[in-house]
Protein backbone atom coordinates (compact mmCIF):
# COMPACT_ATOMS: atom_id res chain seq x y z
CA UNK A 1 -19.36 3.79 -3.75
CA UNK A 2 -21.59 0.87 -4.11
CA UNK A 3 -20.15 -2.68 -4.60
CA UNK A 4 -23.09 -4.67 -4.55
CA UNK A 5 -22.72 -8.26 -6.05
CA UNK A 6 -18.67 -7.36 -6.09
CA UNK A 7 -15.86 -10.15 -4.95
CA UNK A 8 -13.34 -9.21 -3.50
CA UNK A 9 -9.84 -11.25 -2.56
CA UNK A 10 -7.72 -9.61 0.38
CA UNK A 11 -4.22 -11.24 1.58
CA UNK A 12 -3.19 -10.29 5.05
CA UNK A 13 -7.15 -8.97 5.73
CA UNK A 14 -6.71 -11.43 9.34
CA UNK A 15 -5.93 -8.01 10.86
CA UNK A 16 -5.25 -4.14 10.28
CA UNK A 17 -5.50 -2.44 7.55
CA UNK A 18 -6.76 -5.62 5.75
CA UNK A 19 -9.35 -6.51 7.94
CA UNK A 20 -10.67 -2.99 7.87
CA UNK A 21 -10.49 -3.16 4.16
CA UNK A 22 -12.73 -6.44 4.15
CA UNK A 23 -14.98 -4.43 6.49
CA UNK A 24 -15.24 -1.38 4.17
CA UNK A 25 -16.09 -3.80 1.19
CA UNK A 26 -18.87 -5.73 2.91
CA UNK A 27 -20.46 -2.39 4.48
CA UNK A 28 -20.46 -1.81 0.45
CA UNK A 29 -22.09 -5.08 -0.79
CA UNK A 30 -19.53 -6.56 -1.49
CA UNK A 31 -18.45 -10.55 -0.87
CA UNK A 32 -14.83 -11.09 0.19
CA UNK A 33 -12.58 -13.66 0.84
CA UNK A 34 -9.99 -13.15 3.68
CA UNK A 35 -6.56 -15.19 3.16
CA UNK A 36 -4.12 -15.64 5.10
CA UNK A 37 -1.32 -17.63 6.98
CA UNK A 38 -2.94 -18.04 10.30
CA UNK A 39 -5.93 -20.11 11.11
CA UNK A 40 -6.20 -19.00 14.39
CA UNK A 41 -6.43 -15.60 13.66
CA UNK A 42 -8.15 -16.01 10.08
CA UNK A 43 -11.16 -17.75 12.21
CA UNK A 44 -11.58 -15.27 14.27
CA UNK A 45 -11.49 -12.09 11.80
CA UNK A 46 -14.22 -14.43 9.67
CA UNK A 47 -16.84 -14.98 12.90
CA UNK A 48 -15.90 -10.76 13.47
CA UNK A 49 -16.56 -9.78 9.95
CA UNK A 50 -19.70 -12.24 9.49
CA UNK A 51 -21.08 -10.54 12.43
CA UNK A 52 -20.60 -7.12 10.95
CA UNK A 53 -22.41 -8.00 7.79
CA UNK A 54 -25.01 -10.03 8.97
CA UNK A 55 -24.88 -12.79 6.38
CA UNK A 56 -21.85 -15.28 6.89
CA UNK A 57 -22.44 -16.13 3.36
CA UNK A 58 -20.66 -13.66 2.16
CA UNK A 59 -17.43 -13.88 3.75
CA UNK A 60 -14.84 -16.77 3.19
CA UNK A 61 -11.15 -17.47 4.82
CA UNK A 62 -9.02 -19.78 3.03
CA UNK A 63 -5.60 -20.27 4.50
CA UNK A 64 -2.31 -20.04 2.96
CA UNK A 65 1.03 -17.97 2.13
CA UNK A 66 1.57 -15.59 -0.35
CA UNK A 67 5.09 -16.89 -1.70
CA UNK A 68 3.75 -20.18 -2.11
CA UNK A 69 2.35 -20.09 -5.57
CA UNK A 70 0.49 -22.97 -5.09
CA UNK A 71 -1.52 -21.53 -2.21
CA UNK A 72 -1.64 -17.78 -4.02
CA UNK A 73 -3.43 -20.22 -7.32
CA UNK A 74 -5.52 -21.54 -4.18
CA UNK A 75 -7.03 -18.28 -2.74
CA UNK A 76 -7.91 -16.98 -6.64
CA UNK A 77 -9.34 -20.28 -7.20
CA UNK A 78 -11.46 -21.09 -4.11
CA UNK A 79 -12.92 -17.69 -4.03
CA UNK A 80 -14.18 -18.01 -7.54
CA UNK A 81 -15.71 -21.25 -6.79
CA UNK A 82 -17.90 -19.98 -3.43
CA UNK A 83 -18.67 -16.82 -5.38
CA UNK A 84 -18.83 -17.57 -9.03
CA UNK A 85 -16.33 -14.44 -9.77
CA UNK A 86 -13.40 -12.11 -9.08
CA UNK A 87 -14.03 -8.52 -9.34
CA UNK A 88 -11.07 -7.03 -7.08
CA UNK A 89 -7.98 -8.10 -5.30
CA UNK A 90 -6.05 -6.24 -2.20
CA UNK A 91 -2.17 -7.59 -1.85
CA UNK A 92 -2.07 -6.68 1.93
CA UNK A 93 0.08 -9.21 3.35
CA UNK A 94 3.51 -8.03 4.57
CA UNK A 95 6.47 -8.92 6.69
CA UNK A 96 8.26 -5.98 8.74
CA UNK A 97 11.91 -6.18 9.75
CA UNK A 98 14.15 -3.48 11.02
CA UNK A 99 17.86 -2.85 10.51
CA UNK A 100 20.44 -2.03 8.35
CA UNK A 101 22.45 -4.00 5.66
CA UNK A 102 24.44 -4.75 8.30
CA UNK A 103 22.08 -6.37 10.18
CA UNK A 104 20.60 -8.54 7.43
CA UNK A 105 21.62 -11.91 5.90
CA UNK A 106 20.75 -13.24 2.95
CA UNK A 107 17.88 -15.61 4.42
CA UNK A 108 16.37 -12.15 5.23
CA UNK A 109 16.35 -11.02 1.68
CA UNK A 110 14.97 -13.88 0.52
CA UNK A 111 12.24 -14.08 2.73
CA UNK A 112 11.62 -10.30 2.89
CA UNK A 113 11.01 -10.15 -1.01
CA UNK A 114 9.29 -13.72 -1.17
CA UNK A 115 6.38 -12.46 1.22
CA UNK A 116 6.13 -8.35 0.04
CA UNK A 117 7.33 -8.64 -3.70
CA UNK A 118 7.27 -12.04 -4.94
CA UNK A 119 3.80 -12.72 -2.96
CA UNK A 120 1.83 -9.71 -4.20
CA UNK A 121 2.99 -10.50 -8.22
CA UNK A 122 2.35 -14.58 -7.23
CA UNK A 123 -1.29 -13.42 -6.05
CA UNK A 124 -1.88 -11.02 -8.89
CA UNK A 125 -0.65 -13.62 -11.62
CA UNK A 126 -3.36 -15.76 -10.18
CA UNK A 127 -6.16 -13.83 -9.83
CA UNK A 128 -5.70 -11.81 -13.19
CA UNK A 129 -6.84 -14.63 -15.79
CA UNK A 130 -10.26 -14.34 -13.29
CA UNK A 131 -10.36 -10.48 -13.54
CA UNK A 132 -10.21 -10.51 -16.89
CA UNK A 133 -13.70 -11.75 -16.66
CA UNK A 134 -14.67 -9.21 -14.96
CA UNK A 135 -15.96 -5.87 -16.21
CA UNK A 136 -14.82 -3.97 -13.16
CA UNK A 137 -11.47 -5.56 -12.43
CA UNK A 138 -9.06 -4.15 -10.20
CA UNK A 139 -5.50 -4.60 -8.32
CA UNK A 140 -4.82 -2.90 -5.37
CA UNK A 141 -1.76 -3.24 -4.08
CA UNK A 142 -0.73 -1.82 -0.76
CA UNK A 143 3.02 -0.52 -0.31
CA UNK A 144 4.11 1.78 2.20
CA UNK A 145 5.26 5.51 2.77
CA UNK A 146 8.57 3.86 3.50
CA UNK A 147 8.98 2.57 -0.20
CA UNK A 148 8.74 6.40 -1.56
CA UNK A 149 11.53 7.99 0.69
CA UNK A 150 14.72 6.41 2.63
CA UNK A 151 14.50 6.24 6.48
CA UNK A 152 17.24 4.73 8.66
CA UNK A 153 16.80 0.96 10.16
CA UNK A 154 14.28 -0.04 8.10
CA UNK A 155 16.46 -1.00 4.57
CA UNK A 156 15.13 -4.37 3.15
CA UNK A 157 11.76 -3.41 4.08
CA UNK A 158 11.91 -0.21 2.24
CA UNK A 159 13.62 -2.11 -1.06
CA UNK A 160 10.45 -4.64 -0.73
CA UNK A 161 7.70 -1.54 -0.85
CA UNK A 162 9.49 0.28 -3.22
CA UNK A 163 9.25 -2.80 -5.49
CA UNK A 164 5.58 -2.99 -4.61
CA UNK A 165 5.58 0.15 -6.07
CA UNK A 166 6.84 -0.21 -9.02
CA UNK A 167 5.37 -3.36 -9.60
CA UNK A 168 2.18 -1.43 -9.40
CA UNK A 169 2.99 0.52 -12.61
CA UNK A 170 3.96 -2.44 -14.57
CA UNK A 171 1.37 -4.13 -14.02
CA UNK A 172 -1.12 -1.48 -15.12
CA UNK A 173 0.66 -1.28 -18.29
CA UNK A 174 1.07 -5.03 -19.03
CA UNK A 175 -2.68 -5.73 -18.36
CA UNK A 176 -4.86 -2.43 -19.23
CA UNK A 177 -8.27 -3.49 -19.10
CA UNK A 178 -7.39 -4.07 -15.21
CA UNK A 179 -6.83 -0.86 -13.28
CA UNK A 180 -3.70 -1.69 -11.18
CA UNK A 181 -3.39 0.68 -7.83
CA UNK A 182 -1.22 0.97 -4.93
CA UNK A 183 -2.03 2.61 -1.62
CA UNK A 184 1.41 4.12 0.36
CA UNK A 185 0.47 4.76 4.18
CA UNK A 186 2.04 6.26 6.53
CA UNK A 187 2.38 5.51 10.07
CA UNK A 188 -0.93 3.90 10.65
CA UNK A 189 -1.66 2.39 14.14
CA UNK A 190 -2.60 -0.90 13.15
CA UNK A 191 -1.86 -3.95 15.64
CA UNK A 192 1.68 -5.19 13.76
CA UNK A 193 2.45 -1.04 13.50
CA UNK A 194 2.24 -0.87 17.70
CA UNK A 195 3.96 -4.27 18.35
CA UNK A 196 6.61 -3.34 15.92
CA UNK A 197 7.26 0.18 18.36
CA UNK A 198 7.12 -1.68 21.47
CA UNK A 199 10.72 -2.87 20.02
CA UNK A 200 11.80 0.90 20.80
CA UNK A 201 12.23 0.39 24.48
CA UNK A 202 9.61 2.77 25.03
CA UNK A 203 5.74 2.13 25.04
CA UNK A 204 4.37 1.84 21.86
CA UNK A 205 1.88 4.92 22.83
CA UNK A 206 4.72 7.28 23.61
CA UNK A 207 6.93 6.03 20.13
CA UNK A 208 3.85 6.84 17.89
CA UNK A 209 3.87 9.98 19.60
CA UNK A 210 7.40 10.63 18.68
CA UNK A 211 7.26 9.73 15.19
CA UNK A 212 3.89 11.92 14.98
CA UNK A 213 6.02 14.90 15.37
CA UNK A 214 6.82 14.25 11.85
CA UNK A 215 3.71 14.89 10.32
CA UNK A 216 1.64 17.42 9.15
CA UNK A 217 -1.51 16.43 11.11
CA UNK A 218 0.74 15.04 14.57
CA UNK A 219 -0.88 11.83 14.29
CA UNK A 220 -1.06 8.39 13.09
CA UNK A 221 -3.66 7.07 10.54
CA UNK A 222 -6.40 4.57 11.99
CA UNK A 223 -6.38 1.68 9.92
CA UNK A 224 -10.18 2.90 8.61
CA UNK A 225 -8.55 5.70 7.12
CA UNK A 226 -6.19 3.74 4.94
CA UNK A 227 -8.91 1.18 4.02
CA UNK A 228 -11.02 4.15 2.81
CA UNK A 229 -8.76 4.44 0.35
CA UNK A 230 -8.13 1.04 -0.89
CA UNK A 231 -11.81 0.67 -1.37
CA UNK A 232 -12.41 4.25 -2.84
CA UNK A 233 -9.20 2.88 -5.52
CA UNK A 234 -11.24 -0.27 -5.96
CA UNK A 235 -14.45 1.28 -6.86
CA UNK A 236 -15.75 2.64 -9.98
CA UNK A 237 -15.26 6.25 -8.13
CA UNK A 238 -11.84 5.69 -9.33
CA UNK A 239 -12.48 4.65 -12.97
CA UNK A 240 -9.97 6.89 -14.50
CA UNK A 241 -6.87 6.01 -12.25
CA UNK A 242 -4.53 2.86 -13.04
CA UNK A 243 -0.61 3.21 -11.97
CA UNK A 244 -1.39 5.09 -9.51
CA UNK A 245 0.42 5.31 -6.42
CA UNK A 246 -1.42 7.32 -3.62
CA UNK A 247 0.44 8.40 -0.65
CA UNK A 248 -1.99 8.40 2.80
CA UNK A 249 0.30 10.26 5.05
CA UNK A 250 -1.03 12.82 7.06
CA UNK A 251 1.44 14.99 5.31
CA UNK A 252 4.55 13.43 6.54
CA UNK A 253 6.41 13.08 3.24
CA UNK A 254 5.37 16.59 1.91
CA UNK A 255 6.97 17.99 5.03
CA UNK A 256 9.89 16.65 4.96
CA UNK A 257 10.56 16.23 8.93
CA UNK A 258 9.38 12.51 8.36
CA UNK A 259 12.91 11.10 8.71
CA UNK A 260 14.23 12.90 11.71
CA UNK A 261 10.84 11.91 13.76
CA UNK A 262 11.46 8.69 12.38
CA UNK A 263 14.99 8.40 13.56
CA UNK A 264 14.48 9.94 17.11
CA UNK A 265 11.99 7.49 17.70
CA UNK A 266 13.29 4.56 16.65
CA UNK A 267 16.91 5.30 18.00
CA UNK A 268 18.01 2.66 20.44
CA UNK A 269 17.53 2.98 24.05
C-alpha cells in the first residue's frame, strides 16, 4: 500500500492512535503533517517521527485546535505550502468525558461537540477545496465503537462519535470524487484510553482486563492495529469504499457482552 509522494494531514497524531497513524504513513512514503493543541507534546512526537523516517523533511507540526476554524484553515493551509499538496486527511483529535446526562452541563455539550463534531467537519471544510486537487483524495475520519452502540457513563461522548459517524456518510455523498471513511475502534490501549481507566479506582492494567472480557479476542487493540486501518482506508487498496464505517473491535460489538464488561468495569469503586 504504497504512498510515495502522498500528504497527509492528521489532527490529534501528538499521540495514540494518531501518532501511529503518522508512523504507518511515513513507513509508506508518505509526508505528513501532525497538528495539534500541544506544543510540548507536538515537538516531541515530530523529533520521534523524524527519527523513524529518517528525513525530517518530511514531517511538519503546526499547532492549533480543531474548533477554531481559523486554526483548522491553518493546518490545511500550512501543510500545502511545505508540501505543495493535500492528498489525505485523518480527523483524530478527540475529547473523552464520562457520565451521564446528569452529570453534564451545558458547557460540556458545547465543548464536547466543538472538539469531536464541529472540529472534524471545521478540518474537513478546510482541507476539501485542497483535495479536490488531488487525484487520490481522501477523509478519514475516526469515531469510536462507542458511537455504534449505547454503553452506560459515557453519554455525550457517545452522541459526539455517533455524529462523527454520520457525518462520515454525508460527507461522502456531498463531495464524491473524495472517498470519505470512518474508522470505529474499540477499546484500544492508547495513552488517553489507560489514563482515562485509571479513573476506575483500579489500575488501569486490571480495568482493561475487565472490559476485555467483553470481547471476542479478550483483549484490547494496540494503537498499530487501528492505524492499520486508517491507512489501509486511505490508500488506493481501498478505492472502491466511501461511507464507510469500519468497526475495529476485536469482536466486541458482534458479541454482544460489550456493555456488561463495560459496565462492570467502569462501575464506581
Amino acid at each position: 500500500m504504497d504512498m510515495q509522494g502522498r500528504v497527509v494531514l492528521l489532527t490529534g497524531a501528538t499521540d495514540g492512535i494518531g501518532r501511529a497513524s503518522a508512523r504507518r504513513f511515513l513507513r509508506e512514503g508518505a509526508s505528513v503533517a501532525v497538528a495539534g493543541r500541544r506544543e510540548e507534546t507536538g515537538r516531541e512526537a515530530v523529533r520521534e517521527l523524524e527519527a523513524a523516517c529518517g528525513d525530517p523533511s518530511r514531517v511538519l507540526f503546526v499547532r492549533g485546535d480543531v474548533s477554531v476554524e481559523a486554526d483548522a484553515v491553518r493546518f490545511a493551509v500550512e501543510t500545502v505550502a511545505r508540501f505543495g499538496r493535500l492528498d489525505v486527511l485523518v480527523n483524530c483529535a478527540a475529547l473523552q468525558m464520562g457520565g451521564t446526562v446528569m452529570d453534564a452541563g451545558a458547557e460540556d455539550y458545547a465543548r464536547m461537540f466543538a472538539v469531536n463534531a464541529a472540529g472534524t467537519g471545521l478540518c474537513a471544510k478546510a482541507a476539501i477545496p485542497f483535495l479536490l486537487r488531488s487525484p487520490c483524495a481522501a477523509i478519514v475520519n475516526v469515531a469510536s465503537l462507542n458511537g455504534n452502540v449505547g454503553t452506560g457513563s459515557r453519554t455525550i461522548y457517545n452522541a459526539t462519535k455517533a455524529a462523527v459517524v454520520e457525518m462520515t456518510q454525508s460527507m461522502a455523498v456531498d463531495f464524491p470524487a473524495i472517498r470519505v471513511n470512518c474508522v470505529s475502534p474499540g477499546f484500544t490501549a492508547s495513552d488517553a484510553m489507560m489514563s482515562g481507566l485509571s479513573g476506575t479506582g483500579l489500575p488501569p492494567e486490571r480495568a482493561g482486563a475487565l472490559i476485555s472480557r467483553g470481547v471476542v479476542m479478550k483483549r484490547m487493540a494496540g494503537v498499530d492495529e487501528i492505524a492499520n486501518v486508517v491507512h489501509f482506508l486511505a490508500s488506493d487498496e481501498a478505492s472502491y469504499m466511501t461511507g464507510s464505517n469500519v468497526v475495529v473491535d476485536g469482536g466486541a460489538l458482534c458479541w454482544g457482552n460489550y456493555g456488561a464488561a463495560l459496565e462492570e468495569a467502569l462501575r464506581p469503586r
